[in-house]
Protein backbone atom coordinates (compact mmCIF):
# COMPACT_ATOMS: atom_id res chain seq x y z
CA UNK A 1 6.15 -63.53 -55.63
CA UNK A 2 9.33 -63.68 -57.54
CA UNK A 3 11.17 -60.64 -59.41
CA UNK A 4 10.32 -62.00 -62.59
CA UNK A 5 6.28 -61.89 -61.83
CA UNK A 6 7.28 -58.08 -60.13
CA UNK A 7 8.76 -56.81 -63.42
CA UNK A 8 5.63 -58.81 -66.09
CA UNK A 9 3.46 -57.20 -63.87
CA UNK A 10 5.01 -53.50 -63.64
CA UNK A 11 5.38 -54.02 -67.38
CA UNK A 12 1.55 -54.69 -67.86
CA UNK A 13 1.03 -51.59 -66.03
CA UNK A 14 3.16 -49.52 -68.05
CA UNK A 15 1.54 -50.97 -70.74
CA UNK A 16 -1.86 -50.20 -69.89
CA UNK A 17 -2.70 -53.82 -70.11
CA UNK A 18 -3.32 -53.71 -66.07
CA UNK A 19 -5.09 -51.53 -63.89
CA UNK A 20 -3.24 -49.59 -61.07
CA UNK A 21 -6.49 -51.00 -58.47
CA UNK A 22 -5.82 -54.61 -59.58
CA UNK A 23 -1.53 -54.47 -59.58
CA UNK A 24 -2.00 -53.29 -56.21
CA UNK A 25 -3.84 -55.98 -55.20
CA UNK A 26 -1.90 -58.50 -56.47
CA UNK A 27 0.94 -56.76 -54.15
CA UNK A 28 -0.84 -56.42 -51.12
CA UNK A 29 0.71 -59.19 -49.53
CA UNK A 30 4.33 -58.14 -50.34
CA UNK A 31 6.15 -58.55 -48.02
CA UNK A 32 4.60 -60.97 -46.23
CA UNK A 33 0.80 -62.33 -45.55
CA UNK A 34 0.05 -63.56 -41.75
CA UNK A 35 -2.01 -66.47 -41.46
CA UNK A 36 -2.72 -66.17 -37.56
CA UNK A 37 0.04 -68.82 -36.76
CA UNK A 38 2.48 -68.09 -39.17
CA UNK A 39 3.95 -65.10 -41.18
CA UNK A 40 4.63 -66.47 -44.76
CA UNK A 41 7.70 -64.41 -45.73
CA UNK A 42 6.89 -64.11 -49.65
CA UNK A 43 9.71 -61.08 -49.77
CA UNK A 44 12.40 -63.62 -49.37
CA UNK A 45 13.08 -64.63 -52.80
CA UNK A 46 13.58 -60.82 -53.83
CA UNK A 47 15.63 -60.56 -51.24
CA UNK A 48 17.97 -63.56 -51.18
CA UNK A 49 16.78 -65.62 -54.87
CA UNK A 50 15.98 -68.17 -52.60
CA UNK A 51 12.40 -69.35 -51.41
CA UNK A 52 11.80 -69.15 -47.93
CA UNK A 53 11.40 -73.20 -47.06
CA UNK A 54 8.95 -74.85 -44.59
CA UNK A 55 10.61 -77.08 -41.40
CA UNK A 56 7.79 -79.55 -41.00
CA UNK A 57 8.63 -80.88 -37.49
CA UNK A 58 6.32 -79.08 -34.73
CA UNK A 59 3.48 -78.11 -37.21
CA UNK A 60 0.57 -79.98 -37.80
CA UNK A 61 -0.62 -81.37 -40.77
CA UNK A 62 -3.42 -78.74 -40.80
CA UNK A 63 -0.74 -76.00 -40.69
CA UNK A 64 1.59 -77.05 -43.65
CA UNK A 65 -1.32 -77.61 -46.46
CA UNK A 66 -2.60 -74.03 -45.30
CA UNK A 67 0.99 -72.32 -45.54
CA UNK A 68 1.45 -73.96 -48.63
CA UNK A 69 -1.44 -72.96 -50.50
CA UNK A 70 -0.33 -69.62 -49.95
CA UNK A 71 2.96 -69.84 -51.06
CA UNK A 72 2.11 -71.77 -54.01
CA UNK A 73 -0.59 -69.35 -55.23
CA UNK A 74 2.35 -66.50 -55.28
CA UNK A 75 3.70 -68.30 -57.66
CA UNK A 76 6.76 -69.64 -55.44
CA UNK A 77 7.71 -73.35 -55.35
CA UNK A 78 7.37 -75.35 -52.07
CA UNK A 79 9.56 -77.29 -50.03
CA UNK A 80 8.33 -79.01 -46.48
CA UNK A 81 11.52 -80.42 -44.81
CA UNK A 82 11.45 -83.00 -41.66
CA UNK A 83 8.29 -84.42 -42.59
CA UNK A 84 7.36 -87.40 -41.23
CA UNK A 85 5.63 -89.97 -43.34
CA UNK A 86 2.03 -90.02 -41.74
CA UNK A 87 1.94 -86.13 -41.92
CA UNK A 88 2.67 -86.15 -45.61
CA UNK A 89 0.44 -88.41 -46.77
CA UNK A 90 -2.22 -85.92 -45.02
CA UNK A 91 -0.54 -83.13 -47.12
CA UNK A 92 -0.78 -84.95 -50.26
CA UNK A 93 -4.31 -85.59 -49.82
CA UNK A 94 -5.21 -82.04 -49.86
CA UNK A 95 -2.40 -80.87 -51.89
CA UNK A 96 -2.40 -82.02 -55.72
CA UNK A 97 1.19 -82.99 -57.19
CA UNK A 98 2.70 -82.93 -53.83
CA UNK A 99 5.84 -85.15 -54.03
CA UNK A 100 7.03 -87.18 -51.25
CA UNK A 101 10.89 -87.98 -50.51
CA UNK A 102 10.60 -90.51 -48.03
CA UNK A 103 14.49 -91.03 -47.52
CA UNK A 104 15.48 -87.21 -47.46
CA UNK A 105 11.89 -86.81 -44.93
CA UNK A 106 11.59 -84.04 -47.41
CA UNK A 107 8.04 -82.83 -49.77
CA UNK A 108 7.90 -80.98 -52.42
CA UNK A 109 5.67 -78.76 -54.80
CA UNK A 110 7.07 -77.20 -57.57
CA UNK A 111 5.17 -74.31 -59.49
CA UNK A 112 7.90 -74.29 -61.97
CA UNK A 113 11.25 -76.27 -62.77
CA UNK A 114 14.76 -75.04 -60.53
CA UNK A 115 16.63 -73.12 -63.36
CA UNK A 116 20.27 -74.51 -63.27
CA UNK A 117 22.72 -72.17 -61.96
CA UNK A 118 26.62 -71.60 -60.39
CA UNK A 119 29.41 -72.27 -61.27
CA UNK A 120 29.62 -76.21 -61.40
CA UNK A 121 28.23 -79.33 -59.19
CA UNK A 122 27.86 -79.77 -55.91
CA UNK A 123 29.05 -83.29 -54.62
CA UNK A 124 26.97 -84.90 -51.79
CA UNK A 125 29.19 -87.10 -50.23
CA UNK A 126 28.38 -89.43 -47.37
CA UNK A 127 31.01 -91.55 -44.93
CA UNK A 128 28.05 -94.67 -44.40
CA UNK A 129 25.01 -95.83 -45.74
CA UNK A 130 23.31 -94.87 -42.34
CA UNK A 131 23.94 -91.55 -42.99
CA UNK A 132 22.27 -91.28 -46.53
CA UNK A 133 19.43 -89.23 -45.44
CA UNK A 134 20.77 -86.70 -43.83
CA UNK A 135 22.57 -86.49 -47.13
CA UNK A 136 19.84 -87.12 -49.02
CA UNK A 137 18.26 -83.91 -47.39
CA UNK A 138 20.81 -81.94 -48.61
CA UNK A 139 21.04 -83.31 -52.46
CA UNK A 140 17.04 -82.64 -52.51
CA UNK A 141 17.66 -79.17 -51.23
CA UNK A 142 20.49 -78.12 -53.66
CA UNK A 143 18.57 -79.48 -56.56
CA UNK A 144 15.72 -77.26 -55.28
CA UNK A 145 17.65 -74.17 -54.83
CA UNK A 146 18.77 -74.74 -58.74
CA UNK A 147 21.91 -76.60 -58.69
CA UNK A 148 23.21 -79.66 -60.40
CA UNK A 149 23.96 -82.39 -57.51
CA UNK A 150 26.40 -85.33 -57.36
CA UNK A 151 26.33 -87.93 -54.80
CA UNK A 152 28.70 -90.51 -53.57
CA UNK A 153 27.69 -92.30 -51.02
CA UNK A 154 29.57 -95.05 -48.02
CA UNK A 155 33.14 -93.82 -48.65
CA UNK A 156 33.87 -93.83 -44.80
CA UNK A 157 37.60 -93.35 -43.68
CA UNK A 158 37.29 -97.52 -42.85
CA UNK A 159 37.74 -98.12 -46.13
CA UNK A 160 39.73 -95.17 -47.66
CA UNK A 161 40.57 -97.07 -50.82
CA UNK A 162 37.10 -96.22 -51.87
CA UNK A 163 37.31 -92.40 -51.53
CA UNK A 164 40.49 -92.49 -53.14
CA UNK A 165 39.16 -93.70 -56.11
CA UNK A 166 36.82 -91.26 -57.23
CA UNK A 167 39.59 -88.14 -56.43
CA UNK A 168 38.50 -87.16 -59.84
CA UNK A 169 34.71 -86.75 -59.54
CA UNK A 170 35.51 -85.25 -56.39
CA UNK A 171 38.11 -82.34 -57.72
CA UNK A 172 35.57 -81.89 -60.69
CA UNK A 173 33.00 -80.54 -58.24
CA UNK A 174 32.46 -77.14 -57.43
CA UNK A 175 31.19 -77.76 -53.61
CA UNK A 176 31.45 -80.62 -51.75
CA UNK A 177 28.94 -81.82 -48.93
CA UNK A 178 30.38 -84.37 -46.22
CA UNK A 179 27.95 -86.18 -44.03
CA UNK A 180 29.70 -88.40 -41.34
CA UNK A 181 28.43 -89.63 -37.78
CA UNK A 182 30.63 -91.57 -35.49
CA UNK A 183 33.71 -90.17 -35.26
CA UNK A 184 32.90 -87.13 -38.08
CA UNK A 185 36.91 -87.68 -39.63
CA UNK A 186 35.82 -87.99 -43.42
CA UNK A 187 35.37 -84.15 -44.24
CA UNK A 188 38.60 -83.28 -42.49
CA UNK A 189 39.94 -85.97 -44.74
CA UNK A 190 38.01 -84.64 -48.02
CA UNK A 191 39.54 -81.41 -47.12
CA UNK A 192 42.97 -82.49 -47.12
CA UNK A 193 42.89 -83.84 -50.53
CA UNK A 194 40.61 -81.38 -52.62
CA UNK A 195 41.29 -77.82 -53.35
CA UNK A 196 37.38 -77.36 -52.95
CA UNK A 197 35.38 -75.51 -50.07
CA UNK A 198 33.78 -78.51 -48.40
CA UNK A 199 30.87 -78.50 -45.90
CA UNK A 200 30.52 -80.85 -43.05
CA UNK A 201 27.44 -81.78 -41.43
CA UNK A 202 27.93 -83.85 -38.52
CA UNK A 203 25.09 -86.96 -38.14
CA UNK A 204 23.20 -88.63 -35.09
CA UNK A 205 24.24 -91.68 -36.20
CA UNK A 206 27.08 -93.51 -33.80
CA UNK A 207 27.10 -95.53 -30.56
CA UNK A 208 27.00 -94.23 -27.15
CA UNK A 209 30.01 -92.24 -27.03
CA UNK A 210 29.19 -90.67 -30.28
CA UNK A 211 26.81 -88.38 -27.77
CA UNK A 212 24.01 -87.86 -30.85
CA UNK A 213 26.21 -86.22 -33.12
CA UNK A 214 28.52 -84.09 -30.43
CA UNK A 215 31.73 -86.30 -30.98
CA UNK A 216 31.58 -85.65 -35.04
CA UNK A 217 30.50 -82.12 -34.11
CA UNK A 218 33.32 -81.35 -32.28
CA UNK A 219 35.79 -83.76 -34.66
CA UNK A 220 34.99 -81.76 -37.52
CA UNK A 221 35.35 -78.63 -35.81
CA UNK A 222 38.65 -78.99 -34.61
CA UNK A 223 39.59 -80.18 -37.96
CA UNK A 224 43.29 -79.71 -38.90
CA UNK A 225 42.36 -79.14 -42.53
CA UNK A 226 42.17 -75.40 -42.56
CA UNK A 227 38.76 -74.11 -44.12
CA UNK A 228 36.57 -77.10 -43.22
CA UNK A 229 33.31 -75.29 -43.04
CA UNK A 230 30.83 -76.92 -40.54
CA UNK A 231 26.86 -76.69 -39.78
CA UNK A 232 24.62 -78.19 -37.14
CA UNK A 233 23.89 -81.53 -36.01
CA UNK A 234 21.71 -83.61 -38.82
CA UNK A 235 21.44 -79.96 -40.88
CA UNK A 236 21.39 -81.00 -44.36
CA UNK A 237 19.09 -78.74 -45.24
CA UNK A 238 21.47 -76.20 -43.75
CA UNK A 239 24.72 -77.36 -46.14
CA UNK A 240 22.54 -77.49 -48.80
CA UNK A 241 21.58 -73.57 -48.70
CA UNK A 242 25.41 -72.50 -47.66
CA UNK A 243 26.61 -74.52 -51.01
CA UNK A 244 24.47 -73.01 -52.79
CA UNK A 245 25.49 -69.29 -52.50
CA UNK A 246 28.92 -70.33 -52.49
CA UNK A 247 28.37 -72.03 -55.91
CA UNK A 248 26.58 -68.59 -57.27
CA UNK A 249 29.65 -66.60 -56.43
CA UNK A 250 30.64 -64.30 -59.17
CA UNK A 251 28.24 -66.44 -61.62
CA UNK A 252 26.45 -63.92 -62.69
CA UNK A 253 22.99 -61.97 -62.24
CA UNK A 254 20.28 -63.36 -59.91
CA UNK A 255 17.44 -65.29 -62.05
CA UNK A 256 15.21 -63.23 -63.30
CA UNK A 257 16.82 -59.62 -63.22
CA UNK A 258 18.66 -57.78 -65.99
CA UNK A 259 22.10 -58.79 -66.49
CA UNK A 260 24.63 -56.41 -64.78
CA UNK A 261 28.31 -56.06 -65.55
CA UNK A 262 30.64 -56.75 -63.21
CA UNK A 263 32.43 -53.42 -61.59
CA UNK A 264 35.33 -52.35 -63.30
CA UNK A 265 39.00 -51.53 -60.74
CA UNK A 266 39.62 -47.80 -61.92
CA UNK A 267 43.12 -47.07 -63.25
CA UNK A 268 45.05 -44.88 -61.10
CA UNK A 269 42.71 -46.08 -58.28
CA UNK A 270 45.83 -47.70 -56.41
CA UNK A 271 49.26 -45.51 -55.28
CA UNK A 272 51.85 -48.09 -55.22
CA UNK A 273 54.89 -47.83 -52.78
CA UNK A 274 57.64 -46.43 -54.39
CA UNK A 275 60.54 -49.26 -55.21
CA UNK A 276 64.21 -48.80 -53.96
CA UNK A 277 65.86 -46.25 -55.48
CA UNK A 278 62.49 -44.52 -56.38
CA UNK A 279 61.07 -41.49 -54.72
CA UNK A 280 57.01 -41.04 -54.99
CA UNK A 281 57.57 -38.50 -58.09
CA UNK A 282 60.12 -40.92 -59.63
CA UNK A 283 63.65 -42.21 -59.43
CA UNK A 284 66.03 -40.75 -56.88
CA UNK A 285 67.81 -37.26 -59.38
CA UNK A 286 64.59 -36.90 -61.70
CA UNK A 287 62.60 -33.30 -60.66
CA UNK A 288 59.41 -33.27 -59.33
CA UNK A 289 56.89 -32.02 -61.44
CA UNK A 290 56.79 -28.29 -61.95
CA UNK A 291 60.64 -28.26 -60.69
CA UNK A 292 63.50 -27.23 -62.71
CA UNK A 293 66.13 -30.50 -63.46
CA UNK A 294 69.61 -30.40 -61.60
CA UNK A 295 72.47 -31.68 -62.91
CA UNK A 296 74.37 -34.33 -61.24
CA UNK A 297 77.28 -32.24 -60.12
CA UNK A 298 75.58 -29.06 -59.24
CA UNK A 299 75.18 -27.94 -55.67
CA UNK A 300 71.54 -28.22 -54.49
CA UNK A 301 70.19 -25.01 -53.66
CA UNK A 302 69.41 -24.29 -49.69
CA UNK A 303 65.79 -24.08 -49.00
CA UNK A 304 64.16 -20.61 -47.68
CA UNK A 305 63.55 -21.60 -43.86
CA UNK A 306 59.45 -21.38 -42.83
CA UNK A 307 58.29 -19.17 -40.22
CA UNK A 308 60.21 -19.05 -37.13
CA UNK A 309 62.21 -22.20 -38.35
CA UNK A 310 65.45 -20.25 -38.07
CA UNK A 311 64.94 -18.83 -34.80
CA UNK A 312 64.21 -22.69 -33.68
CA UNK A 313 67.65 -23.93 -35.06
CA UNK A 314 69.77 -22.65 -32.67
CA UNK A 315 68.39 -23.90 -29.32
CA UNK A 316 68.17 -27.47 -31.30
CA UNK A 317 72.40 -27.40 -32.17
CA UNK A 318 72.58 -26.01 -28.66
CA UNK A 319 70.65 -29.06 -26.88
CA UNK A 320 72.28 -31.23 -30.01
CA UNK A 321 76.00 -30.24 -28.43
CA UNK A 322 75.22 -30.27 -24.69
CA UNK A 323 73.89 -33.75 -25.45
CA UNK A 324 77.32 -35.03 -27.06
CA UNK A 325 79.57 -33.53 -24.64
CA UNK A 326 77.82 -35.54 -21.97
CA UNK A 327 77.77 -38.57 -23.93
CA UNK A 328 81.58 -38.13 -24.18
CA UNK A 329 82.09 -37.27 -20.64
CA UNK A 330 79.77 -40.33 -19.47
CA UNK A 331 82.24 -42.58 -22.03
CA UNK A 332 85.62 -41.51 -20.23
CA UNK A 333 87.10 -43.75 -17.48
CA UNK A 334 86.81 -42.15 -14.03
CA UNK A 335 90.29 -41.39 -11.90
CA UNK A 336 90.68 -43.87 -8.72
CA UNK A 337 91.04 -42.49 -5.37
């Protein structure tokens, strides 16, 4: 259940349009409703704005249409990721309008559209054609999560001339994805050109030595391009969800809640350091407050000593003196024998 369905139907309460019996139990399965083999978190989206999302690999045909009946009839929309193509066409047969992306191995059902939000684009950006759908994954995802996606796709580091020309679409972007196998150098290289945070997801995709996505794994992560983000092995879905809340930062008010003001720094909130010449009350001759001003050439008057302050001040000029005179004596050559 989403905030926005929360606050119509507090309101219809309020109202008087809805019964306290029958709000209640339209909320009895906040936060979550267990099926026996799963616990469908419906909370989530009040939580984090974002749906929780179903990985399809390990459950059984059986198991996905029943989880997402039950998210769908709270009102949430439904995404089934790693979903092999024999498995969804089971789902689809017992879930209407359920739409299959064969490339990203992602399904879909939406209850209603993804409301655009952030700050700008995210750019989906992929080094080979063999590693479209991992990239895929994560352009479906992002345009789930509400997000306007780019993608620009087999602009490997063999051919660099072909990255380098679209250094405009890519600086325009707000996020940028990088999906590379082999080797894994294109988001370091990304990185090194674009002021942008850019995400890295490391592919399967490589020859032997490429060790199923470890080389590009560990490539990216010892990137010398300083703020190279990286997530697991294949995890588009992963990128997808981290560009996402970066791309919401500071864009305003989750969807569906009142509009809030951003907080306000309070003057006086800071105490700078004083600059040279400058004591904490002001420059060095002004008077503190609640002190009387001093001319320049007047004689400052002694302060009142505090306690047993002048009893202390002897024994210090006494240890003060002792400790010249040896210095001196320790200074003077010594008479040979």
């Amino acid at each position: 259940m989403t905030e926005a369905k929360i606050r119509r139907l507090l309101e219809q309460v309020a109202a008087g349009r809805l019964s306290a019996d029958k709000a209640i139990r339209r909320l009895r399965y906040l936060p979550f409703e267990d099926l026996g083999f799963a616990r469908i978190d419906n909370h989530r989206t009040l939580r984090r704005d974002i749906p929780e999302v179903v990985f399809g690999a390990g459950k059984s045909a059986e198991q996905i249409v029943k989880i997402g009946q039950r998210i769908t009839a709270a009102g949430i929309n439904l995404m089934v990721t790693r979903l092999d193509p024999a498995k969804a066409g089971a789902v689809k047969r017992r879930l209407r309008k359920f739409d299959y992306r064969q490339q990203a191995r992602v399904g879909l059902l939406l209850r209603h559209k993804p409301v655009l939000r952030g700050h700008g684009a995210i750019m989906v950006a992929s080094a080979g054609t063999s590693d479209i759908p991992v990239a895929e994954e994560a352009a479906v995802s992002a345009e789930f999560f509400g997000n306007r996606v780019e993608r620009l796709y087999d602009v490997g580091v063999a051919g660099l001339h072909r990255l380098i020309s679209q250094l405009k679409a890519l600086e325009a972007a707000s996020v940028i994805i990088v999906v590379a196998g082999m080797e894994g150098a294109l988001p370091s290289v990304v990185a090194g050109l674009v002021g942008k945070p850019v995400i890295g997801v490391p592919t399967s995709v490589g020859y032997g030595a490429a060790f199923g996505g470890l080389t590009p794994l560990l490539g990216m992560l010892n990137s010398c391009a300083g703020g190279l983000t990286v997530v697991n092995i294949d995890n588009g879905f992963g990128a997808a969800l981290a560009a996402t809340l970066i791309n919401r930062v500071g864009s305003g008010a989750r969807h569906g809640s009142d509009e809030v003001e951003p907080a306000k720094l309070r003057t006086g909130s800071i105490v700078m350091a004083p600059a040279i010449g400058e004591s904490r009350f002001g420059r060095s001759g002004e008077s503190r407050p609640g002190e009387a001003s001093q001319s320049p050439g007047e004689p400052k008057p002694r302060a009142k000593p505090k306690g047993n302050e002048s009893a202390e001040r002897p024994a210090r000029a006494y240890w003060r003196c002792a400790s010249q005179q040896a210095d001196e004596k320790s200074r003077q050559p010594r008479a040979r024998r």
